[in-house]
Protein backbone atom coordinates (compact mmCIF):
# COMPACT_ATOMS: atom_id res chain seq x y z
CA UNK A 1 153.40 145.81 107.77
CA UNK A 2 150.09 147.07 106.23
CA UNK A 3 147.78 146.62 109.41
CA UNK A 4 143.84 147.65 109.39
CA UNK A 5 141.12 146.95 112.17
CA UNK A 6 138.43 146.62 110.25
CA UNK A 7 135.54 145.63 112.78
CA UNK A 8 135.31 143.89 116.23
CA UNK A 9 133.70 141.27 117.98
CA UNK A 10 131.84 140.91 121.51
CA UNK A 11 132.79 137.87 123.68
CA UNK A 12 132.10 137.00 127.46
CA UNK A 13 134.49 135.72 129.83
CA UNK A 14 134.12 132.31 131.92
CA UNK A 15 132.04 134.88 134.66
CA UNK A 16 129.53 135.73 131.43
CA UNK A 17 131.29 139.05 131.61
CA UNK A 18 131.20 140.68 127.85
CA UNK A 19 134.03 142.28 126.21
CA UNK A 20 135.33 143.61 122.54
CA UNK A 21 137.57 141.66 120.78
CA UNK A 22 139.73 144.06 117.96
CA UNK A 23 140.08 141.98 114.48
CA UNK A 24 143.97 143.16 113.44
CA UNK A 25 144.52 142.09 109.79
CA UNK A 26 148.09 142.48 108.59
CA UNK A 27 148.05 143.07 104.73
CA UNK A 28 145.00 142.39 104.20
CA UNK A 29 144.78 139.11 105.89
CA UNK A 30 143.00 138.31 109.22
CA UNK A 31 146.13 137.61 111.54
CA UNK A 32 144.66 137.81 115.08
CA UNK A 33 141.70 139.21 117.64
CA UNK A 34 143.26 140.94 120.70
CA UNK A 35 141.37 142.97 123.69
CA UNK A 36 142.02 146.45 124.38
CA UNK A 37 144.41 145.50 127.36
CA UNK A 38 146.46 143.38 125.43
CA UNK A 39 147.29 146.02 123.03
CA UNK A 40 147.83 148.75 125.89
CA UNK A 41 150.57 145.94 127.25
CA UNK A 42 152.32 145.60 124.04
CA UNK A 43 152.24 149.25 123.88
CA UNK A 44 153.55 149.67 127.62
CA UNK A 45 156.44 147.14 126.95
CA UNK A 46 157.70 148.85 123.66
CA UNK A 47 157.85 152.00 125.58
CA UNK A 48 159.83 150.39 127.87
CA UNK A 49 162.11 149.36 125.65
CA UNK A 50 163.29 152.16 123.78
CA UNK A 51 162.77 154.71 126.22
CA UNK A 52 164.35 157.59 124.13
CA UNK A 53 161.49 157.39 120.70
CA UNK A 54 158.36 158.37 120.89
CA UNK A 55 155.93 156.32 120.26
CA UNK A 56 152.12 156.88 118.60
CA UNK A 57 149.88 158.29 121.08
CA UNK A 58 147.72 155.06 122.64
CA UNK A 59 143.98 155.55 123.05
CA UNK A 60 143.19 156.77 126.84
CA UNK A 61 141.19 154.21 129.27
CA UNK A 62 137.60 154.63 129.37
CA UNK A 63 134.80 153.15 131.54
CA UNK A 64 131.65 151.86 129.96
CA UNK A 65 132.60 153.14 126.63
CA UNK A 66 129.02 153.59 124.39
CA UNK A 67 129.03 152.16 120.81
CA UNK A 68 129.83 155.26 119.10
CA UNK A 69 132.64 154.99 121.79
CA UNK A 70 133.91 151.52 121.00
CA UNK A 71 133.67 152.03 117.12
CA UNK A 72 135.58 155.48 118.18
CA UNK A 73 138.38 153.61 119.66
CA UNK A 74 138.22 150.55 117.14
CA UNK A 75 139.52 153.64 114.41
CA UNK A 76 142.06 154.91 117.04
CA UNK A 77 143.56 151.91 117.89
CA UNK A 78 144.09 151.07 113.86
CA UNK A 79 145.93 154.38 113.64
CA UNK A 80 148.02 153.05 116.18
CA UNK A 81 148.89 149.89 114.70
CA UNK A 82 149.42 151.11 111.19
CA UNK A 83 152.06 154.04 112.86
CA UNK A 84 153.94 150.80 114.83
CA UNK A 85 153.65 149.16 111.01
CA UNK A 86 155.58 152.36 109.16
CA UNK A 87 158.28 152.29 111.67
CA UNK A 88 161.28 149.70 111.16
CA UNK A 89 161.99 150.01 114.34
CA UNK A 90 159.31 148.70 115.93
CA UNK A 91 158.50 145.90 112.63
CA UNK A 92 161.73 144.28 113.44
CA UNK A 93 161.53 144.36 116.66
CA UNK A 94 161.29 140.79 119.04
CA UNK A 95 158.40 142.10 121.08
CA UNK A 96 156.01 142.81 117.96
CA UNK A 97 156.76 139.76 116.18
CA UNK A 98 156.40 137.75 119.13
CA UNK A 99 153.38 139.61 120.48
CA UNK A 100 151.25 138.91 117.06
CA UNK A 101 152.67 135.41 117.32
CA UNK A 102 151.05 134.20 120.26
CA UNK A 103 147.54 136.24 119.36
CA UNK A 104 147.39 134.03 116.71
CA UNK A 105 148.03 131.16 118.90
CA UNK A 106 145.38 132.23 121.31
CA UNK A 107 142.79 133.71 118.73
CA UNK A 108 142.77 130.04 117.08
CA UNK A 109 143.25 128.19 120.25
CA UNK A 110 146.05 126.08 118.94
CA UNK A 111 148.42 124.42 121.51
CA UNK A 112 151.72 122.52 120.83
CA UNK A 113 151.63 119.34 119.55
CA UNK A 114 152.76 117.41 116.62
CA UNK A 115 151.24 117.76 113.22
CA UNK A 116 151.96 116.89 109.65
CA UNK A 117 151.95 119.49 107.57
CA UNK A 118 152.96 119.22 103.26
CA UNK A 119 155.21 121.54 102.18
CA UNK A 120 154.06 121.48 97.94
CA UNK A 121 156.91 122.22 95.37
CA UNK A 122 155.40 124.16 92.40
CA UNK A 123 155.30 120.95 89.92
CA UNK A 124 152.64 119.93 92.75
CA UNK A 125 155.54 117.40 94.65
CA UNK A 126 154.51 117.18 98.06
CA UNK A 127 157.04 116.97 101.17
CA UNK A 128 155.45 116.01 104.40
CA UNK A 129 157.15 117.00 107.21
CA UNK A 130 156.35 116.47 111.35
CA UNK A 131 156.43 120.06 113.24
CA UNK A 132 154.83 121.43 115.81
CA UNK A 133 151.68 123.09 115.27
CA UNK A 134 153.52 126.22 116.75
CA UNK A 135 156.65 126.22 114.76
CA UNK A 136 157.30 129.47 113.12
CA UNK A 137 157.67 130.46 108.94
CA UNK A 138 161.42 130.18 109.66
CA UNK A 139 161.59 127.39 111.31
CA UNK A 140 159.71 125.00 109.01
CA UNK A 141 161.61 126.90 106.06
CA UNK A 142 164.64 126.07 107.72
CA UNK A 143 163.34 122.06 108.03
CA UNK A 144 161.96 122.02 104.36
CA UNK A 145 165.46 123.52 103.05
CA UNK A 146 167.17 121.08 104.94
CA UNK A 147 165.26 118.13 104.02
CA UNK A 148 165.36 118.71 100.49
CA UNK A 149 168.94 119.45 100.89
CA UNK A 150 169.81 123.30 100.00
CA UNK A 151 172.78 124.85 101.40
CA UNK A 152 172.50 126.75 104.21
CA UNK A 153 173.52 130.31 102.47
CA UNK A 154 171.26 129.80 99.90
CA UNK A 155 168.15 129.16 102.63
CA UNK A 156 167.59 132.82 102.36
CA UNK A 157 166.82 132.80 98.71
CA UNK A 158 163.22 131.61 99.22
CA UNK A 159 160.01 131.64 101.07
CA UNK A 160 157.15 129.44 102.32
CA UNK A 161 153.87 130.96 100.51
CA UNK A 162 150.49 130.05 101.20
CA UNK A 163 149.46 129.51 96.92
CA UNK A 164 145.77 128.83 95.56
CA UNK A 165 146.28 127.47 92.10
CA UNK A 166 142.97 128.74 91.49
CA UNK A 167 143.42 132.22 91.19
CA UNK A 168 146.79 131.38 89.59
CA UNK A 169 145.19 130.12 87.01
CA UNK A 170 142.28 133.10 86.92
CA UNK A 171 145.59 135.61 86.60
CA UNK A 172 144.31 136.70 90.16
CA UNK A 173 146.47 137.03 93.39
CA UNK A 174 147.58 133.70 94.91
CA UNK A 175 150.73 134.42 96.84
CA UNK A 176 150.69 135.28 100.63
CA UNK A 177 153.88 134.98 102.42
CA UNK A 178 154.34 133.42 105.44
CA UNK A 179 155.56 135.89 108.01
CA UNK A 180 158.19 135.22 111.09
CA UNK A 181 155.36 136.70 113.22
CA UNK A 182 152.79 133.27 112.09
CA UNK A 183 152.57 129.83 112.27
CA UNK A 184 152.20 128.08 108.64
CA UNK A 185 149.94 125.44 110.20
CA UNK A 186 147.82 127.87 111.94
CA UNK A 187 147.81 130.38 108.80
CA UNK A 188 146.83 127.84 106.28
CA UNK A 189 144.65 125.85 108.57
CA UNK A 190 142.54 128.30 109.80
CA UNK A 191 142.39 131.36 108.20
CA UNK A 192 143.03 130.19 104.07
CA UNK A 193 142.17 126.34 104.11
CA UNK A 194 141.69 126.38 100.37
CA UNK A 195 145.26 127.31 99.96
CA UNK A 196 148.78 125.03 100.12
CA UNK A 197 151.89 125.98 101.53
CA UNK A 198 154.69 126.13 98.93
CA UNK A 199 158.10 126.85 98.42
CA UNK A 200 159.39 129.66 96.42
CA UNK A 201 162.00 132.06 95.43
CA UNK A 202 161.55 135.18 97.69
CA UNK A 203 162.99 137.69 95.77
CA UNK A 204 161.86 139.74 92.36
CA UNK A 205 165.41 140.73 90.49
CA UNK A 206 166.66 137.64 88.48
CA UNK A 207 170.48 138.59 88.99
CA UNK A 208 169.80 136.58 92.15
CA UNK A 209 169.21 133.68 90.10
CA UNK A 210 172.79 132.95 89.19
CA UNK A 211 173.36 132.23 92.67
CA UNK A 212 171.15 129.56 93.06
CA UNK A 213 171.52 127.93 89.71
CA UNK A 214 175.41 126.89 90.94
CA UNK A 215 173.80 124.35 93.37
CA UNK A 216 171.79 121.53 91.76
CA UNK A 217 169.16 121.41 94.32
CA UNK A 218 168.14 125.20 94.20
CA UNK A 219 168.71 125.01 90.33
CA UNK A 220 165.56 122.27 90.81
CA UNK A 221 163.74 124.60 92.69
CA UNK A 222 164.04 127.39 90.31
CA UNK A 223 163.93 125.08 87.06
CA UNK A 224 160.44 123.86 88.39
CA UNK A 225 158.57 126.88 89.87
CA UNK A 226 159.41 128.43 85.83
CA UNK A 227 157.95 125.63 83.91
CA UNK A 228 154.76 126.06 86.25
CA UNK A 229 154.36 129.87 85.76
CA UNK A 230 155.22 128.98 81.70
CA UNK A 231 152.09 126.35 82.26
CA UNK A 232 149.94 129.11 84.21
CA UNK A 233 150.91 132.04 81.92
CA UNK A 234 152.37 134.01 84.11
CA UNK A 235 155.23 133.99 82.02
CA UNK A 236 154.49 134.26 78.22
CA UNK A 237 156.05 132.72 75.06
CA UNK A 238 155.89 132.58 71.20
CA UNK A 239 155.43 129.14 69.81
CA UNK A 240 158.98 128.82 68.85
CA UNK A 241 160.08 129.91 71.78
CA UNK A 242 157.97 127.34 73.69
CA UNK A 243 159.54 124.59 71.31
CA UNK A 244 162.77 125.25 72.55
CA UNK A 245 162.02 125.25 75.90
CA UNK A 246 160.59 121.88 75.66
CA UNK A 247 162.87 120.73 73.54
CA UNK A 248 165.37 121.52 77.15
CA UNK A 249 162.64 119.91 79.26
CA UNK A 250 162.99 116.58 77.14
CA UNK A 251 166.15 116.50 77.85
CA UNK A 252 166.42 117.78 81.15
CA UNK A 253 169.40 120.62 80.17
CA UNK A 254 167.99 122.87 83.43
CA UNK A 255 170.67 125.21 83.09
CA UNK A 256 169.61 126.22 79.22
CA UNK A 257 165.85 126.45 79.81
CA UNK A 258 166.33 128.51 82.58
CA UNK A 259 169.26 130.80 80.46
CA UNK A 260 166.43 131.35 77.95
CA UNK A 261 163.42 131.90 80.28
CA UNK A 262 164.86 134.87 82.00
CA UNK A 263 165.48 136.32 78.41
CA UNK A 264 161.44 136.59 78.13
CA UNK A 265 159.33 139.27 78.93
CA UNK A 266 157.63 138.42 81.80
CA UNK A 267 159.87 136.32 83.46
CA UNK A 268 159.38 136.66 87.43
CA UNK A 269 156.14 138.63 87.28
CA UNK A 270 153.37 137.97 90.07
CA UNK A 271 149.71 138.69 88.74
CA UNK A 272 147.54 140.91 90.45
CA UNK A 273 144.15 140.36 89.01
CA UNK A 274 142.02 143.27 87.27
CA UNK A 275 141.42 147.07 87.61
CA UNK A 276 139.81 150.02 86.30
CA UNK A 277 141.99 153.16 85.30
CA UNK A 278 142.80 155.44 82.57
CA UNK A 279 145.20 154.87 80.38
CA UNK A 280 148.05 157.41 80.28
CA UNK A 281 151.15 157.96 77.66
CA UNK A 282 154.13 157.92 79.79
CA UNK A 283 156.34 158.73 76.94
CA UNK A 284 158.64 162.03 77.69
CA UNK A 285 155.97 164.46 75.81
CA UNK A 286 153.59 164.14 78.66
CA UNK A 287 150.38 162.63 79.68
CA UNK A 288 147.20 162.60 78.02
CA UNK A 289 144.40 160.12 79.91
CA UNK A 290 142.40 158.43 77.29
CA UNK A 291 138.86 156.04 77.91
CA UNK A 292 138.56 154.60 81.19
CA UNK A 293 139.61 151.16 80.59
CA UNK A 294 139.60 147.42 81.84
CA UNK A 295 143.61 146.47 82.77
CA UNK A 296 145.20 142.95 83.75
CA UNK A 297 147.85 144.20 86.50
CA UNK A 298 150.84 142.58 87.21
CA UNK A 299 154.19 143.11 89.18
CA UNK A 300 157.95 142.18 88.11
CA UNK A 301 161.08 143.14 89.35
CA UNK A 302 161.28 147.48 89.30
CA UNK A 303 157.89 147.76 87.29
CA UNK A 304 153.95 147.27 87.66
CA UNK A 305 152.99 146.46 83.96
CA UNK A 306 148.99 147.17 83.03
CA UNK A 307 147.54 144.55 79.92
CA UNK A 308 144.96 145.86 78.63
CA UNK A 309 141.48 144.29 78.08
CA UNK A 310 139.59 146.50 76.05
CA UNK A 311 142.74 147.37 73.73
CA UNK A 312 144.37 143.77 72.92
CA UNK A 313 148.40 143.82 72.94
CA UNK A 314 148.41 147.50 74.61
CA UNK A 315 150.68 147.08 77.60
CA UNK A 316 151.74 150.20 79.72
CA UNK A 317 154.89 149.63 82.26
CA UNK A 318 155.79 152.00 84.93
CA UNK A 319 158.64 151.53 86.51
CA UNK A 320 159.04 151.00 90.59
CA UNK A 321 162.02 153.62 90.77
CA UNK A 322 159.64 156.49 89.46
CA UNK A 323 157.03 156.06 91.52
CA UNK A 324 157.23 158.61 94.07
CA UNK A 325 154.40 157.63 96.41
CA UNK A 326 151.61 155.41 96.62
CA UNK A 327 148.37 155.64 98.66
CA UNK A 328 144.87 153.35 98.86
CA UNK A 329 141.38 154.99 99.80
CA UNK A 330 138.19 153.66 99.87
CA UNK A 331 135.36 154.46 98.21
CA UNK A 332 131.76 153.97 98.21
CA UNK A 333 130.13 151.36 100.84
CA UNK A 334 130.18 147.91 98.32
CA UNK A 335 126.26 146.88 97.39
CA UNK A 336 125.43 143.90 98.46
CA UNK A 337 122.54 141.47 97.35
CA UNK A 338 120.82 138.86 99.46
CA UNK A 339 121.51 135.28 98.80
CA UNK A 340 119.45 132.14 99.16
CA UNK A 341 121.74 131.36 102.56
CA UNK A 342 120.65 134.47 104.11
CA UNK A 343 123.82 136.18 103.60
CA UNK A 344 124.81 139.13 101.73
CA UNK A 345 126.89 138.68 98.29
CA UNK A 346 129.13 141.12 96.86
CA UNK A 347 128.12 142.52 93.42
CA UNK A 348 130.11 142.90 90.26
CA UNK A 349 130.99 146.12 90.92
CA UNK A 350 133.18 145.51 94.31
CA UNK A 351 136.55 145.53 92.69
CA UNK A 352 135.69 150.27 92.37
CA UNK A 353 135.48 149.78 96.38
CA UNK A 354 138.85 150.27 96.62
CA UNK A 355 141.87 152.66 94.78
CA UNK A 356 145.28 152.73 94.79
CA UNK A 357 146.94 155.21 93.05
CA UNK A 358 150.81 156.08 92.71
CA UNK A 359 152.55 159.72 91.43
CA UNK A 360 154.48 159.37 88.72
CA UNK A 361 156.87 160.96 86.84
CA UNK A 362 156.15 160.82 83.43
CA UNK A 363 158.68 163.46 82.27
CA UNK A 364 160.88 165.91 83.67
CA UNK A 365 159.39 168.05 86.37
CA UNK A 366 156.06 166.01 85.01
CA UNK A 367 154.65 164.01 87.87
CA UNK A 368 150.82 162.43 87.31
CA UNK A 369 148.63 160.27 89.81
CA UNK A 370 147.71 157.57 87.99
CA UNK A 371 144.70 155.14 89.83
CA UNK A 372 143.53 152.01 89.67
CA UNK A 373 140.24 151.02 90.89
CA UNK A 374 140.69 147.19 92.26
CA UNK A 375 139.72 145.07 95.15
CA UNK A 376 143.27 144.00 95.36
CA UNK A 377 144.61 147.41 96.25
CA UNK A 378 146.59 146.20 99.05
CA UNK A 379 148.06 143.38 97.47
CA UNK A 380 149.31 145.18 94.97
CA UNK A 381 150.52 147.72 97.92
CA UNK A 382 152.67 145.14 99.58
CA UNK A 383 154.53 143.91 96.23
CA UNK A 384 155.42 147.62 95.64
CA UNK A 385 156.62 147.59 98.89
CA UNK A 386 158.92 144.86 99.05
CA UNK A 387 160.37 145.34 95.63
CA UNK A 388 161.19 148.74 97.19
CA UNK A 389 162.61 147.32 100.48
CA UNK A 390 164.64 145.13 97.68
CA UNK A 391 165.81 147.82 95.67
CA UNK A 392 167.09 149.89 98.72
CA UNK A 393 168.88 146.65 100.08
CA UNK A 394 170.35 146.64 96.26
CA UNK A 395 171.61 150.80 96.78
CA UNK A 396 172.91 149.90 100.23
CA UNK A 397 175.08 146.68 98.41
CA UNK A 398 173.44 144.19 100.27
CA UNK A 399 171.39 141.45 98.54
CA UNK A 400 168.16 139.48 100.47
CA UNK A 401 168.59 139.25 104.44
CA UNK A 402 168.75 135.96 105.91
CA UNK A 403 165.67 134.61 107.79
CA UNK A 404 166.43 135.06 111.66
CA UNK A 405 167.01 131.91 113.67
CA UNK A 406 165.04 132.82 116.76
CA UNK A 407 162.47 135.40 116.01
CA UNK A 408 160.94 135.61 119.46
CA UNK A 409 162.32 137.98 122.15
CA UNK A 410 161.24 138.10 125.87
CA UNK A 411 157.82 139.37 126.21
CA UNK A 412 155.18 139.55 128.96
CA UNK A 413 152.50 138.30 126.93
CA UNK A 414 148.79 139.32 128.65
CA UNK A 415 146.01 136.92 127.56
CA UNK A 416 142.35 138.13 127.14
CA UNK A 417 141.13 136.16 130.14
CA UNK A 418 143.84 139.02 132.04
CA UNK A 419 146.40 136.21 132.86
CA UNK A 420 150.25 136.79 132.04
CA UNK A 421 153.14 134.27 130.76
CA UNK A 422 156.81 135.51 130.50
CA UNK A 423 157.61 134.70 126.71
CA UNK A 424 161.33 134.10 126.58
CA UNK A 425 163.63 133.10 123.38
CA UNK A 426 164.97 130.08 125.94
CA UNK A 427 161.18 129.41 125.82
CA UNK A 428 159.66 126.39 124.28
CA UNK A 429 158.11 126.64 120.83
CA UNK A 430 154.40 126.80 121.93
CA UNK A 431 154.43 130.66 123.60
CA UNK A 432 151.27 129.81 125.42
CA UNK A 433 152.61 126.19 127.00
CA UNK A 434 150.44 123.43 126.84
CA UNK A 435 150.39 120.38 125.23
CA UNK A 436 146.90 119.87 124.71
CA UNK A 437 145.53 120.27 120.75
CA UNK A 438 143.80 122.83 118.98
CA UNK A 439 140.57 123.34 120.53
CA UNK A 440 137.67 121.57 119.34
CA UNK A 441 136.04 125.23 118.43
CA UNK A 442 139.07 126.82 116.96
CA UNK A 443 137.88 126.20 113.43
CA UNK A 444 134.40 127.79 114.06
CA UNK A 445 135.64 131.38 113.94
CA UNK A 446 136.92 130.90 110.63
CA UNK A 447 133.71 132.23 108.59
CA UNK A 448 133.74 135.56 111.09
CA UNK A 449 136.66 136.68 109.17
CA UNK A 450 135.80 136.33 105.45
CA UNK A 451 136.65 138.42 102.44
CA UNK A 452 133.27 139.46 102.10
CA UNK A 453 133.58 140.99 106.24
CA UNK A 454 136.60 142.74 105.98
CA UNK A 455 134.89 144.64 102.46
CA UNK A 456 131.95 145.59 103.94
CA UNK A 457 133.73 146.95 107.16
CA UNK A 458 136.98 148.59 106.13
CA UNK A 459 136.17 151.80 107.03
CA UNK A 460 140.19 153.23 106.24
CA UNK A 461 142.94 151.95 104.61
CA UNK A 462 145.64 154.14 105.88
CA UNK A 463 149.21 153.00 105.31
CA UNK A 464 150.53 156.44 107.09
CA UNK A 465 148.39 157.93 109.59
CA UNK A 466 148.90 161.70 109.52
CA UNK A 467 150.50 161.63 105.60
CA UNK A 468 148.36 160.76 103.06
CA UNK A 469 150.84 158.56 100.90
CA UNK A 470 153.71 155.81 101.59
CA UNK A 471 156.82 157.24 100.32
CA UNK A 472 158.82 155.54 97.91
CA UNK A 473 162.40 155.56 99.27
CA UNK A 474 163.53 154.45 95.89
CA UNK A 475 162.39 157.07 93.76
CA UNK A 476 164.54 158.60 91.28
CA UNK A 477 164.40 161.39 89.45
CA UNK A 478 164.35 162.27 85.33
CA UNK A 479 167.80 163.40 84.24
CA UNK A 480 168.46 165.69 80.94
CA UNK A 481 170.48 162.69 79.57
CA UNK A 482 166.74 160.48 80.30
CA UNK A 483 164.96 162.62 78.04
């Protein structure tokens, strides 16, 4: 987990009593607004539960904290999070994931009760399904799998995404996925409307793909999410090529269009929208940086690949497995211009706000940072990320994990009016019990937390407080028999 506390908010209590509200985004994404106290509690109980590890220093109490003070603690507190977030222990751990799970509940004031929510298959079929508004990512996985009957050991093959077939078709970032610690309903009603909740593969290496394509239902799945990233050019073709693969769609021969789609060369890859950077030979002579030039980056399995836009046909590919860390850093405070509406609008230019560069090795003993200036820095962070966690779940011979059936633990959850519930897996699905609706203000918070907010106010982006870089646990190094 990639978590940043970008800026706060001041509320008052039913007594008119004011406090500061942290706003925790997980990977970029506004997840949830929690108090001080609420965070010192979580903190408390996952000291209490593993007694014998150390955990990050907490920021001390203070009285009647100034606001240098507040904006002092806003940047310790993130620290704190994003050392919980670099430690698996604590990331897979019951309390966490059910801790951010009812902050989201409270931030948006949802309650249980029955919705209908559409779970969209990527030809644009839509599955309605009745859940509760507080069911988690697993569980309506679980009821979408089950409804469109997969098997059960195949369930952990995909993923709900939240998917804006907007930017899919702008060759900009459209996939979120929905987390155990969030509630679909709540994540796509509140925080990205615009966006529909689909199913998809979960993984990047295609050898996983002759395990679903035994089973005719997850042989549908696959068979339709490629013909839609053929159709949004995610995955590209020759003319003949795309003949053939029609000629397979005509006749509905699944198994042979999907034989020859994994033969092409972007088969699986996940766009992440445009950069700035230098282009660099990565051939085993060296490195020589030439013009600063515009790049379309994308991600497949083991590589980020960099199109570039100045240069047509000039594609540079560095693989995942020589990348020995990555970091992000922020630059310059973005420029904003006024706007009829009264509010500020981010220039042009905003994509250089933000870097992330990776060390690579080129050659032997030959390791170069190579940067890219883009707005989607931490996007492109996470993919890295889990095509890492998938790679070291490849060297340990174990292939994806399945979803957990309960992903709540027992937690003594301590709401921002100071009140406390005992949280218990035996617990009902709505952590906060009641069975009223959302609130009828739950939806007006929604334009606190915009793009545009978290820009301006990231004042870090720190994925490793204390180390400058995220280590890539599946780095290799260049052999004599490599060169």
């Amino acid at each position: 987990m990639h978590f940043s506390i970008p800026d706060s908010q001041q509320f008052h209590d039913d007594n008119g009593i004011s406090y500061t509200g942290y706003n925790i985004h997980i990977d970029g994404v506004f997840h949830c607004t929690a108090r001080y106290k609420q965070l010192l509690s979580l903190h408390e109980q996952l000291q209490a539960q593993n007694p014998y590890i150390k955990l990050p220093q907490f920021p001390p109490k203070k009285l009647f904290l100034t606001s240098s003070q507040l904006e002092e603690r806003r940047i310790l507190l993130e620290k704190y999070m994003q050392l919980v977030g670099q430690n698996p222990l604590f990331t897979s751990s019951d309390l966490l994931v059910t801790f951010l799970f009812s902050a989201q509940q409270e931030t948006h004031c949802v309650r249980m009760h029955e919705v209908e929510i559409e779970i969209s298959l990527m030809n644009g079929y839509r599955i309605p399904l009745c859940v509760s508004s507080t069911d988690s990512s697993n569980t309506i996985l679980d009821i979408a799998c089950n409804h469109l009957h997969v098997p059960k050991e195949l369930v952990k093959y995909f993923a709900l995404y939240l998917f804006n077939w907007s930017c899919a078709k702008d060759g900009q970032p459209a996939l979120k996925k929905l987390e155990e610690y969030e509630s679909p309903y709540i994540s796509q009603k509140y925080v990205r409307p615009e966006d529909k909740i689909v199913l998809r593969k979960s993984y990047w290496d295609p050898c996983y793909d002759v395990n679903l394509m035994i089973d005719r239902m997850s042989l549908d799945l696959l068979y339709l999410q490629t013909i839609e990233d053929l159709d949004l050019g995610w995955i590209t073709a020759d003319p003949q090529t795309k003949e053939i693969l029609a000629s397979y769609e005509a006749k509905k021969q699944k198994k042979e269009y999907m034989e020859l789609a994994k033969t092409l060369r972007h088969y699986g890859r996940i766009p992440a929208g445009e950069a700035v950077t230098e282009s660099v030979n990565v051939g085993g002579t060296g490195a020589g940086p030439d013009a600063t030039c515009r790049v379309r980056v994308s991600l497949a399995s083991k590589e980020l690949t960099l199109l570039s836009l100045t240069q047509p046909a000039r594609e540079q590919r560095y693989k995942v497995t020589r990348m020995r860390c990555w970091r992000i850093i922020t630059l310059h405070s973005i420029e904003r211009s006024q706007t009829p509406n009264g509010h500020g609008a981010l220039l042009e230019d905003s994509n250089k706000n933000f870097e992330l560069s990776f060390e690579y090795l080129i050659s032997k003993d030959n390791l170069k940072w190579i940067t890219l200036r883009t707005e989607h820095a931490t996007f492109i962070s996470v993919c890295l990320q889990s095509i890492v966690d998938e790679l070291m779940c490849q060297k340990s011979g174990a292939g994806p994990a399945s979803p957990r059936c309960s992903k709540r633990g027992s937690l003594t959850y301590l709401r921002r009016d100071g009140s406390s519930q005992l949280i218990t897996p035996s617990s009902s699905s709505d952590t906060l019990s009641s069975t009223n609706g959302d609130s009828h203000n739950s939806g007006s918070s929604r334009e606190l937390f915009s793009v545009q907010k978290l820009t301006e106010n990231f004042a870090t982006v720190s994925f490793r407080s204390g180390r400058e870089c995220v280590e890539n646990n599946a780095f290799e190094a260049i052999g004599d028999e490599e060169l």
